[in-house]
Protein backbone atom coordinates (compact mmCIF):
# COMPACT_ATOMS: atom_id res chain seq x y z
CA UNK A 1 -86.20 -64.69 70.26
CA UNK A 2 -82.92 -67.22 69.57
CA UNK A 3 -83.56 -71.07 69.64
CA UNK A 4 -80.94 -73.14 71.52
CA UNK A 5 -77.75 -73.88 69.55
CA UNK A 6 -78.32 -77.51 69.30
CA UNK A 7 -79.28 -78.65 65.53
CA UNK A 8 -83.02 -77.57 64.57
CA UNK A 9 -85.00 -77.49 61.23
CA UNK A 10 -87.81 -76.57 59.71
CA UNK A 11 -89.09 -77.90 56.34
CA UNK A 12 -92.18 -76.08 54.52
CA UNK A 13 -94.58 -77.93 52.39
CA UNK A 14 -96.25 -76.22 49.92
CA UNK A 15 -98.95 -78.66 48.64
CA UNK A 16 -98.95 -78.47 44.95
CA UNK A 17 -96.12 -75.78 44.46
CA UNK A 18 -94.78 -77.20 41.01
CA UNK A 19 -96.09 -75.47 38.11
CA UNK A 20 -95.90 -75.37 33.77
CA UNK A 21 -94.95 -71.87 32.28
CA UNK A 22 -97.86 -69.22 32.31
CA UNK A 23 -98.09 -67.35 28.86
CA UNK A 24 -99.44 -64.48 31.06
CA UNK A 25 -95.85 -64.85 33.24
CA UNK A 26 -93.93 -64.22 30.40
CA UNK A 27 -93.28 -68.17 30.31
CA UNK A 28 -92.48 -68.02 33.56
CA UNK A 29 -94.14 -70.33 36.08
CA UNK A 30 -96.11 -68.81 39.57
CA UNK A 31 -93.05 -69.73 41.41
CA UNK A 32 -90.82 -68.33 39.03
CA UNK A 33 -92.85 -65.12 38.79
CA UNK A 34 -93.12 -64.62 42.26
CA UNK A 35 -91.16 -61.74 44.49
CA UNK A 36 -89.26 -63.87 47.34
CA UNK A 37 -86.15 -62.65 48.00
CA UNK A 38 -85.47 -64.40 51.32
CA UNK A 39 -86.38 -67.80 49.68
CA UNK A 40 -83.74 -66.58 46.83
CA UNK A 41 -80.88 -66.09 48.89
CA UNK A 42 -81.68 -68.90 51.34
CA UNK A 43 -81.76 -71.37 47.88
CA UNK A 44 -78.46 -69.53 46.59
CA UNK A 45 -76.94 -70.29 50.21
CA UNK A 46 -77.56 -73.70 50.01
CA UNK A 47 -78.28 -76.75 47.43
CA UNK A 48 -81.47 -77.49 45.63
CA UNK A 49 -83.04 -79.61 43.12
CA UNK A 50 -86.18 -81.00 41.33
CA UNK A 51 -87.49 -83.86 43.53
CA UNK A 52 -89.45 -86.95 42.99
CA UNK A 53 -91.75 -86.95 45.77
CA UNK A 54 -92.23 -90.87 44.65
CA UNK A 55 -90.50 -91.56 41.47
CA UNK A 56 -89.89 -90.24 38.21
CA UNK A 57 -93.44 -90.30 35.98
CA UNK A 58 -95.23 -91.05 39.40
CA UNK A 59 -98.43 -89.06 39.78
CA UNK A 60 -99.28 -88.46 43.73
CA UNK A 61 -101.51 -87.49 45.87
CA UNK A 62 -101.22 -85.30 48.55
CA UNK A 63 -101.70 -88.27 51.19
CA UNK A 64 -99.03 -90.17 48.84
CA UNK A 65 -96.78 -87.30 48.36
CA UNK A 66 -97.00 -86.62 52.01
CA UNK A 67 -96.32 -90.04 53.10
CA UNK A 68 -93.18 -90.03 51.03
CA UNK A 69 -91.85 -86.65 52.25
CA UNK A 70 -92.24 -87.82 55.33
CA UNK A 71 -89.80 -90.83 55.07
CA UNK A 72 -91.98 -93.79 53.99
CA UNK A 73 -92.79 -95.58 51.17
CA UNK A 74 -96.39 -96.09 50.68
CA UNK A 75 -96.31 -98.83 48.39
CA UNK A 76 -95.56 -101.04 51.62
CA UNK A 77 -98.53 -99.72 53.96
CA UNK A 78 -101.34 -97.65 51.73
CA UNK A 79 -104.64 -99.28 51.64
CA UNK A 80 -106.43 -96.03 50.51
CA UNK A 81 -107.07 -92.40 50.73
CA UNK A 82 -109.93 -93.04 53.10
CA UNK A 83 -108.27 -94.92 55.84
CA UNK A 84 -106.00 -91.38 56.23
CA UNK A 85 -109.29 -88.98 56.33
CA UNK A 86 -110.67 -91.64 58.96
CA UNK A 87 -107.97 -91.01 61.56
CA UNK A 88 -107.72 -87.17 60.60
CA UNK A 89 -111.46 -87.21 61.58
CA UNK A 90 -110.37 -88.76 64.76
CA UNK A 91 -112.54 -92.09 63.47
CA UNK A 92 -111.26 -95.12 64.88
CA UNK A 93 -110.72 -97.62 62.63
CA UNK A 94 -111.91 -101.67 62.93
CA UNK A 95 -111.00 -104.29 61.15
CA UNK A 96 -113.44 -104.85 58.28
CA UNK A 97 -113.94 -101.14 58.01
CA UNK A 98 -114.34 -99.58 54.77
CA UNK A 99 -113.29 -95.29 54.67
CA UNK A 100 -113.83 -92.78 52.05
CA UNK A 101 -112.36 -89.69 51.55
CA UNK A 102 -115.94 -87.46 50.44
CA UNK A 103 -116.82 -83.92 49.63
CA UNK A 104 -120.30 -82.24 50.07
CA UNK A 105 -120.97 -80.99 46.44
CA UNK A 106 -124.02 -79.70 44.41
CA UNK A 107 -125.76 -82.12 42.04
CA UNK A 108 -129.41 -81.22 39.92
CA UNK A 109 -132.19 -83.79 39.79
CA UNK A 110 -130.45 -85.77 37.62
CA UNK A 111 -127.05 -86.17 39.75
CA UNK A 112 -125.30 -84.43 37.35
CA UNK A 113 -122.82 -82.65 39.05
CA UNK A 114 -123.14 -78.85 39.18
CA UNK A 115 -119.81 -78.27 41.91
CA UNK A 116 -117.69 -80.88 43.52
CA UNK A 117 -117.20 -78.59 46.60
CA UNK A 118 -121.12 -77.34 46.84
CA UNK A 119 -118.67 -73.93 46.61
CA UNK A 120 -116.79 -74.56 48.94
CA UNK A 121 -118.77 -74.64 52.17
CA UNK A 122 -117.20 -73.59 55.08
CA UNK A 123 -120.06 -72.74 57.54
CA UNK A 124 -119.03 -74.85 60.76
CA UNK A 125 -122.56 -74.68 62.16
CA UNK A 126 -124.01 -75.57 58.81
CA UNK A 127 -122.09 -78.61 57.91
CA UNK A 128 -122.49 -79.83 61.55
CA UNK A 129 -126.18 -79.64 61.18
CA UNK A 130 -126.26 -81.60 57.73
CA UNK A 131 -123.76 -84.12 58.93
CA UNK A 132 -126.14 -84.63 62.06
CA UNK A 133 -128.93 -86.24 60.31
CA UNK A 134 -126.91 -88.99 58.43
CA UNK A 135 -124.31 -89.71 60.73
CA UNK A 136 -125.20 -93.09 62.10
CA UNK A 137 -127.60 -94.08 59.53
CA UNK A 138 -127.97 -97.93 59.43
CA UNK A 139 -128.39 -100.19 56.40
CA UNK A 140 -129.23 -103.63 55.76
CA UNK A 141 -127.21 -104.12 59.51
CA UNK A 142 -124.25 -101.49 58.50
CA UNK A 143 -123.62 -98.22 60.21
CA UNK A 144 -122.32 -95.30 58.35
CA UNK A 145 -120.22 -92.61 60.05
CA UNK A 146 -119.81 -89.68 58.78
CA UNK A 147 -117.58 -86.68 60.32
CA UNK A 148 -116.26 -83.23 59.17
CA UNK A 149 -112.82 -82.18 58.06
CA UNK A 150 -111.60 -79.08 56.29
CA UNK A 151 -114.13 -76.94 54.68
CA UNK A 152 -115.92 -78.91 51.96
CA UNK A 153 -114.18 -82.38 52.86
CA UNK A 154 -115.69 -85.31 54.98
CA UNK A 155 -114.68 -88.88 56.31
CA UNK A 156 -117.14 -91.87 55.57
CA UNK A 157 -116.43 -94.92 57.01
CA UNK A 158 -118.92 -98.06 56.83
CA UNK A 159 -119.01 -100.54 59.69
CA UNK A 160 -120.09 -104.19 59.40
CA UNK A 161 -119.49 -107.75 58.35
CA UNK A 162 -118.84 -109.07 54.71
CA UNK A 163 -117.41 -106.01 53.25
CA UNK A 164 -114.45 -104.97 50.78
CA UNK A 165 -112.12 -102.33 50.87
CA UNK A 166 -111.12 -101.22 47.37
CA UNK A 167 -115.01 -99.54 45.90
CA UNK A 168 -115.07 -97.32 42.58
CA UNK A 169 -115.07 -93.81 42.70
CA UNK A 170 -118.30 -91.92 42.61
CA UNK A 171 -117.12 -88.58 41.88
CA UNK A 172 -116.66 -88.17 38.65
CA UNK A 173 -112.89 -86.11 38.94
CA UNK A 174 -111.46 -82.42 38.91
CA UNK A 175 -113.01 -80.42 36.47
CA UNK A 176 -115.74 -82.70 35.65
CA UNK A 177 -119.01 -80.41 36.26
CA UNK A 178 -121.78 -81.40 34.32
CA UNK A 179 -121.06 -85.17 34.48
CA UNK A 180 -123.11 -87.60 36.14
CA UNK A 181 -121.97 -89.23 39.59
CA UNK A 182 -120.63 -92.33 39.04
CA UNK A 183 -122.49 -95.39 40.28
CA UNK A 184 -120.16 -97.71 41.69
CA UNK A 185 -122.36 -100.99 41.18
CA UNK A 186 -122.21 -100.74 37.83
CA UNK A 187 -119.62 -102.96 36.60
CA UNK A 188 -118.49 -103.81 39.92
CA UNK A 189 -117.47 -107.63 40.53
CA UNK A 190 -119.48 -109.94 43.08
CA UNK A 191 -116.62 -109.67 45.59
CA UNK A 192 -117.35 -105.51 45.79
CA UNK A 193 -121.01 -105.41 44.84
CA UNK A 194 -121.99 -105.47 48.92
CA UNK A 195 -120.56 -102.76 49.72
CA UNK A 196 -120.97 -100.99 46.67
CA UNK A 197 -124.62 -101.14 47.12
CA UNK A 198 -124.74 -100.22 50.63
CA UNK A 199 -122.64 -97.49 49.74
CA UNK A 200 -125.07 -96.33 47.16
CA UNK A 201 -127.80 -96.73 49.14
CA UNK A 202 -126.67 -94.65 52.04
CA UNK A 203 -125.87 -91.39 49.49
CA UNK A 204 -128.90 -91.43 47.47
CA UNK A 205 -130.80 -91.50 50.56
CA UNK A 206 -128.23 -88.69 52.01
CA UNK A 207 -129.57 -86.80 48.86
CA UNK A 208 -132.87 -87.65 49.85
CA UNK A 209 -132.93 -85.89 53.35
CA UNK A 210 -130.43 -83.18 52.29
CA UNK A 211 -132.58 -82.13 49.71
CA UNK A 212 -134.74 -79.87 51.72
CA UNK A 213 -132.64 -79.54 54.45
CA UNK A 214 -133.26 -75.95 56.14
CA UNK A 215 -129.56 -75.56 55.28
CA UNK A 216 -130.15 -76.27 52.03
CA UNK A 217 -133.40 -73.97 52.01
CA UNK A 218 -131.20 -71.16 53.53
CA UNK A 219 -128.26 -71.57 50.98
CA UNK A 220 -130.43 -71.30 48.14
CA UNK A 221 -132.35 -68.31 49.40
CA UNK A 222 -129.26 -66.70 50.04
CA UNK A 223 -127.74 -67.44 46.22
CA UNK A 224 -124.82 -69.99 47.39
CA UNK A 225 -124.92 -73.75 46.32
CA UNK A 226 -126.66 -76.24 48.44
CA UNK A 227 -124.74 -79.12 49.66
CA UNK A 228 -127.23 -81.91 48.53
CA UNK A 229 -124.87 -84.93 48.04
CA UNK A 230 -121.18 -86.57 48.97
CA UNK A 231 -118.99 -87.90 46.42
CA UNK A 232 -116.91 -90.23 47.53
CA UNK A 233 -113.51 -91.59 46.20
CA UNK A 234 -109.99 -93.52 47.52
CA UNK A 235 -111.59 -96.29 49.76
CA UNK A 236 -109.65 -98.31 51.55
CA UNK A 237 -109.61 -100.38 54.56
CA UNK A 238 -107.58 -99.61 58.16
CA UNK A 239 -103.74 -98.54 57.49
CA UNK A 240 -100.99 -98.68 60.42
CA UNK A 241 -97.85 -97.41 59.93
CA UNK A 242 -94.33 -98.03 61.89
CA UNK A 243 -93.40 -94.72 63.85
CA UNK A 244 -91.12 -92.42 62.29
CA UNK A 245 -88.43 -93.20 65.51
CA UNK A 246 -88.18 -96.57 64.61
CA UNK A 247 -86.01 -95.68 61.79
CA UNK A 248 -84.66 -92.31 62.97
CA UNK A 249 -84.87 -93.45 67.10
CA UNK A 250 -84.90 -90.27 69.36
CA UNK A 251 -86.20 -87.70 66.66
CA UNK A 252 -88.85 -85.46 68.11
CA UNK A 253 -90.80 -84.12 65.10
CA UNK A 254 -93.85 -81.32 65.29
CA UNK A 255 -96.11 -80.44 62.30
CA UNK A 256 -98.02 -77.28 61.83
CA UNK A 257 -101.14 -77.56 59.27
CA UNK A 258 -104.74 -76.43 59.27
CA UNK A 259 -105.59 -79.04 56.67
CA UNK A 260 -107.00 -81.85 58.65
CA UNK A 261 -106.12 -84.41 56.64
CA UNK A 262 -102.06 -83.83 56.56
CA UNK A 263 -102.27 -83.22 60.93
CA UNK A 264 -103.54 -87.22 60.62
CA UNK A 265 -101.23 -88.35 58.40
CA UNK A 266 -97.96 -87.07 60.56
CA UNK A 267 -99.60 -88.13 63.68
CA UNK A 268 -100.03 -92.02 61.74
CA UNK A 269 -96.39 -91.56 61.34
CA UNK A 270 -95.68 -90.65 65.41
CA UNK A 271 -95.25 -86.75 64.71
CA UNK A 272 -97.66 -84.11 66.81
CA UNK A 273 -99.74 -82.42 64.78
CA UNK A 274 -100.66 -78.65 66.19
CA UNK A 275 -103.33 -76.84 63.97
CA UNK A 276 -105.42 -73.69 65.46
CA UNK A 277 -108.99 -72.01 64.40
CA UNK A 278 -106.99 -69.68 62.11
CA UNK A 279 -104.67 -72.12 60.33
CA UNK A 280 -107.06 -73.04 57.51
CA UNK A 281 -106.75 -75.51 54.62
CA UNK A 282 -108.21 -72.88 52.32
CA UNK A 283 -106.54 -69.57 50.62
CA UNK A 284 -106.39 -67.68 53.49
CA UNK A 285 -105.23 -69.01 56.76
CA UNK A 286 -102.66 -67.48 59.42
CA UNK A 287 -99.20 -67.45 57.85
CA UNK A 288 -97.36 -65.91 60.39
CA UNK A 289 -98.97 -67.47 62.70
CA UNK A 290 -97.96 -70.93 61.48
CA UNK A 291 -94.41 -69.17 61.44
CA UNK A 292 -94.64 -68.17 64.79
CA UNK A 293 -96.03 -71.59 66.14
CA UNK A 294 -93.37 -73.27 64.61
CA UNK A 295 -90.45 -71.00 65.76
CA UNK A 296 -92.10 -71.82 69.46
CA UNK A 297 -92.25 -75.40 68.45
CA UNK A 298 -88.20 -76.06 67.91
CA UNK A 299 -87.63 -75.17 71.72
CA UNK A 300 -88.64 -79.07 72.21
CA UNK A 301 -88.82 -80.65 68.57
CA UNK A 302 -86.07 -81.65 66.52
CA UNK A 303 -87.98 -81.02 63.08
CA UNK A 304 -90.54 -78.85 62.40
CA UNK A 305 -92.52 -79.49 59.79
CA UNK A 306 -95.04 -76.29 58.50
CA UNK A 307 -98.04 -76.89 55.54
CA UNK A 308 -99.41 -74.48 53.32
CA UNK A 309 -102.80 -75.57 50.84
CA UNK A 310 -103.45 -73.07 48.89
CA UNK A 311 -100.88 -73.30 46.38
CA UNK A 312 -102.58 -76.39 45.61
CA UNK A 313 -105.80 -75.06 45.41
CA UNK A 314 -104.64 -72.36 43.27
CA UNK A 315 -103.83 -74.44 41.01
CA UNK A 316 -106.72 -76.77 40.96
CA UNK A 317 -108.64 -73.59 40.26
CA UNK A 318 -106.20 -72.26 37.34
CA UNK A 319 -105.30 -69.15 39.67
CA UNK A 320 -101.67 -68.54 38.71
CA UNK A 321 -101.71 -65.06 40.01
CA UNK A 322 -102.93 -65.83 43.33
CA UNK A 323 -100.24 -68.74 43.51
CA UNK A 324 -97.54 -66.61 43.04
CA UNK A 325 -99.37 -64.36 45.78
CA UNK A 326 -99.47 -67.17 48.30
CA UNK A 327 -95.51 -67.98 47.49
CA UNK A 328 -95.15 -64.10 48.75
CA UNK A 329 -96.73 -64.83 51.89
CA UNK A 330 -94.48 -68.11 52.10
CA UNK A 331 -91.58 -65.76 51.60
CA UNK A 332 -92.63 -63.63 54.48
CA UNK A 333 -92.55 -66.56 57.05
CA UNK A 334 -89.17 -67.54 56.16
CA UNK A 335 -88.21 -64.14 56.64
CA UNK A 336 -89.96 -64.19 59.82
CA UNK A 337 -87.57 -67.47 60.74
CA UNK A 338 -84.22 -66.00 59.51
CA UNK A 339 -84.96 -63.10 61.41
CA UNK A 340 -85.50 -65.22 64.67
CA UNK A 341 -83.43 -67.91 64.78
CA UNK A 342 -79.43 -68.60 64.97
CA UNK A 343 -78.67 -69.36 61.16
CA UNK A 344 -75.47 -71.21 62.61
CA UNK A 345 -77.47 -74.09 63.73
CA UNK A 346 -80.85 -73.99 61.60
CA UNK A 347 -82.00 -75.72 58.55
CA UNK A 348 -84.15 -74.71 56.41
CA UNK A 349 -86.03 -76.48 53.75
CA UNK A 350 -89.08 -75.80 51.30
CA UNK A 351 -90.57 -78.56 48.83
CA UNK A 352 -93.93 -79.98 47.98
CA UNK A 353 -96.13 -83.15 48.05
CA UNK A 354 -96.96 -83.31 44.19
CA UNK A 355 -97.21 -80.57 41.48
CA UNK A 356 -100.59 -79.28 40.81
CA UNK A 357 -99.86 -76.94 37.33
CA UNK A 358 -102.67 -74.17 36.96
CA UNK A 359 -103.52 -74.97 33.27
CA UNK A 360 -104.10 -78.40 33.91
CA UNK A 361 -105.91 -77.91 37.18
CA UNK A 362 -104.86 -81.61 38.04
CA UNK A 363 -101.96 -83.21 39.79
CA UNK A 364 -99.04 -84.00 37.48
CA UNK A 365 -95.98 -85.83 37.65
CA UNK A 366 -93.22 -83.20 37.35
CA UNK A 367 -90.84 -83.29 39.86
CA UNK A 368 -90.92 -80.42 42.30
CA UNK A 369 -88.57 -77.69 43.61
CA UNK A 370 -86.52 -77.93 46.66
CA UNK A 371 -83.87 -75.97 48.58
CA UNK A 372 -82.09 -76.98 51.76
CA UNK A 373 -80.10 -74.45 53.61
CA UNK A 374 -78.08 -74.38 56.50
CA UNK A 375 -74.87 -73.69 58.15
CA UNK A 376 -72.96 -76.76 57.05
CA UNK A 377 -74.98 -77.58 54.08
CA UNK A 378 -73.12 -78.18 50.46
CA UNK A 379 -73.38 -75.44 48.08
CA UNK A 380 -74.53 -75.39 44.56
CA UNK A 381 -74.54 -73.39 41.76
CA UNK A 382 -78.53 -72.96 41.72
CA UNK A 383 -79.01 -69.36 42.75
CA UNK A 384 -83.25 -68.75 42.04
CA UNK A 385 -85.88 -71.17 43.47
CA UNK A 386 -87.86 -71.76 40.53
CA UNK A 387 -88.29 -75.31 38.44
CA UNK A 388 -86.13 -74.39 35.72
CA UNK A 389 -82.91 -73.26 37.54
CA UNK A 390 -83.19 -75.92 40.30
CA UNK A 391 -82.97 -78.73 37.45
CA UNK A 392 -79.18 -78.12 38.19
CA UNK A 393 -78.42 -78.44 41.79
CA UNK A 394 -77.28 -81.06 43.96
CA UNK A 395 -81.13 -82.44 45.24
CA UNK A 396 -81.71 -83.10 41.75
CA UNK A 397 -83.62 -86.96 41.01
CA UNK A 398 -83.79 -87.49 44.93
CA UNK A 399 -86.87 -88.83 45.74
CA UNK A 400 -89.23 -87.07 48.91
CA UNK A 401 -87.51 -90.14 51.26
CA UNK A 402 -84.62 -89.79 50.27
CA UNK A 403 -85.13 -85.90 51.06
CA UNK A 404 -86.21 -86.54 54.70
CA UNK A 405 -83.18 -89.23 55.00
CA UNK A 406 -80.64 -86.16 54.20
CA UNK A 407 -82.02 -84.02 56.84
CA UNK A 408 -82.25 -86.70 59.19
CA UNK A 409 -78.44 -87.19 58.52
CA UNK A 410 -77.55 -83.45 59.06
CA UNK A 411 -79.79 -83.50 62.24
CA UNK A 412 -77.28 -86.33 63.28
């Protein structure tokens, strides 16, 4: 199967790719350890460099590092993490509204937490039926709406008058089990305290009927966590954001994810977003079939763009083995694309949002490798794809917009 010779591309996104050396690796990091020879030769073929998906220093996350690979600069239009998970939820969004970006977890009598991701509950059926009895819940004249997204992960989004948009955090952070939720009244100001309280309100009484939930009941007997409370974090109010074609005009751009939450942020930004049952947000989802999508997809788009998770989640769990694993797989569908496509009029591209190191289980600031190939592309002298070797090609310091800019410029 051969694409049309006009000018195509496809750019991968592996959330959280950057990594620190792994004393197990020899020093090396996952991405450095890992067997990819087509990724090897397309980086040698082409230029490369350690990007800034922001700026240098600059922390993101994956909605910010997103946002910035795909051409924009946040600082001008983010109002929150939540506002994103709203719209990936297919929530519409009101003026006044306050979102939250939540996740079911497990918490003990005394809300100390016990797992952020009640282990990562995936049932469909399960989190449908616990969503069921809370969506819609009123308080003191507010309505809270509540809907799925990717495994563990939910939207919350309160509705009424007199509320404010930026609320603490209640969960307590990444590799925090065994502290307390957060209660975001305390020390709030009297601007926030409304909505804090409503907000507090609404999950202690979530806790309340979730408790014995015959989910709950059934998770227990069968030895997995129970999902007994959200923790919610990055409010914010409604965010609308100029289409992509305003600055690139005619561009017809695709993206291929089964994380929820990145197919709502490129359709915010005037992309399509095509996901299937199979493309998960979790460690194992349908490479090839993503690869295969995609290579459909550039019949009719311009840019393709293609999302992998689980390097990010490998390294929020301190799995450097299965990270390098997962870069293997990546590795596969670009060998899938070179095989299939004309390499005379094809780019090819692989980055990442943010860096997500395995020993720190957190997202960090260091920059994060990047090759572009393609038939017309300027050569370096970086020959491996890993973080130490790409410090000296040509991409080097460009920032995730400026990255999008330079393949908007060789798309003409």
């Amino acid at each position: 199967m051969n694409i049309s010779k006009s000018k195509k591309a496809i750019m991968l996104i592996s959330d959280g790719l950057g990594d620190r050396p792994i004393p197990e690796f020899g020093g090396k990091t996952p991405l450095e350890y890992a067997h990819k020879p087509t990724i090897d030769v397309l980086c040698d073929q082409g230029c490369a460099g350690l990007v800034h998906p922001y700026q240098a220093g600059a922390r993101c996350g994956t909605d910010w590092g997103h946002l910035c690979l795909f051409g924009y600069n946040p600082e001008q239009y983010y109002t929150g993490r939540g506002s994103i998970e709203a719209a990936s939820a297919g929530i519409v969004l009101y003026e006044g509204d306050v979102a939250f970006r939540g996740n079911f977890a497990t918490v003990d009598e005394g809300l100390k937490v016990i797992d952020r991701r009640a282990g990562r509950i995936s049932e469909t059926e399960d989190i449908s039926s616990l969503l069921s009895c809370v969506d819609g819940m009123e308080i003191d004249g507010c309505k809270f709406i509540v809907k799925p997204l990717t495994e563990h992960r939910l939207a919350l989004v309160i509705n009424g008058k007199d509320l404010y948009g930026k609320i603490k955090d209640t969960d307590p952070g990444t590799a925090q089990e065994g502290a307390v939720v957060k209660n975001p009244v305390i020390g709030c100001n009297a601007q926030e305290r409304r909505t804090a309280e409503l907000l507090w309100k609404f999950l202690q009484e979530t806790y309340k009927r979730w408790q014995n939930h015959p989910v709950n009941i059934a998770r227990k007997q069968k030895g997995l966590l129970q999902a007994n409370f959200i923790l919610t974090r990055g409010s914010g109010a409604a965010m609308v954001l100029p289409p992509f074609q305003t600055q690139f005009p005619g561009v017809k751009v695709a993206c291929v994810a089964g994380d929820e939450t990145i197919v709502g942020i490129s359709q915010m930004c005037g992309f399509d977003g095509y996901t299937q049952k199979d493309f998960t947000g979790s460690f194992e989802t349908n490479y090839l079939g993503k690869a295969a999508l995609a290579l459909k997809l550039m019949e009719k788009y311009d840019l393709v763009i293609v999302h992998v998770k689980a390097t990010d989640l490998c390294g929020h769990d301190n799995l450097p083995d299965k990270k390098a694993s997962v870069v293997e797989k990546i590795d596969e569908m670009f060998k899938y694309w070179v095989s299939n496509t004309d390499r005379n009029s094809t780019y090819f591209v692989m980055t990442a949002d943010h860096s997500t190191p395995c020993a720190y289980r957190e997202h960090s600031a260091d920059p994060v490798p990047t090759f572009f190939y393609g038939p017309d592309v300027r050569r370096d002298s970086v020959t491996f794809y890993g973080e130490r070797s790409c410090v000296l090609g040509m991409l080097n310091n460009y920032t995730g917009a400026q990255l999008m800019a330079t393949i908007m410029d060789y798309l003409g």
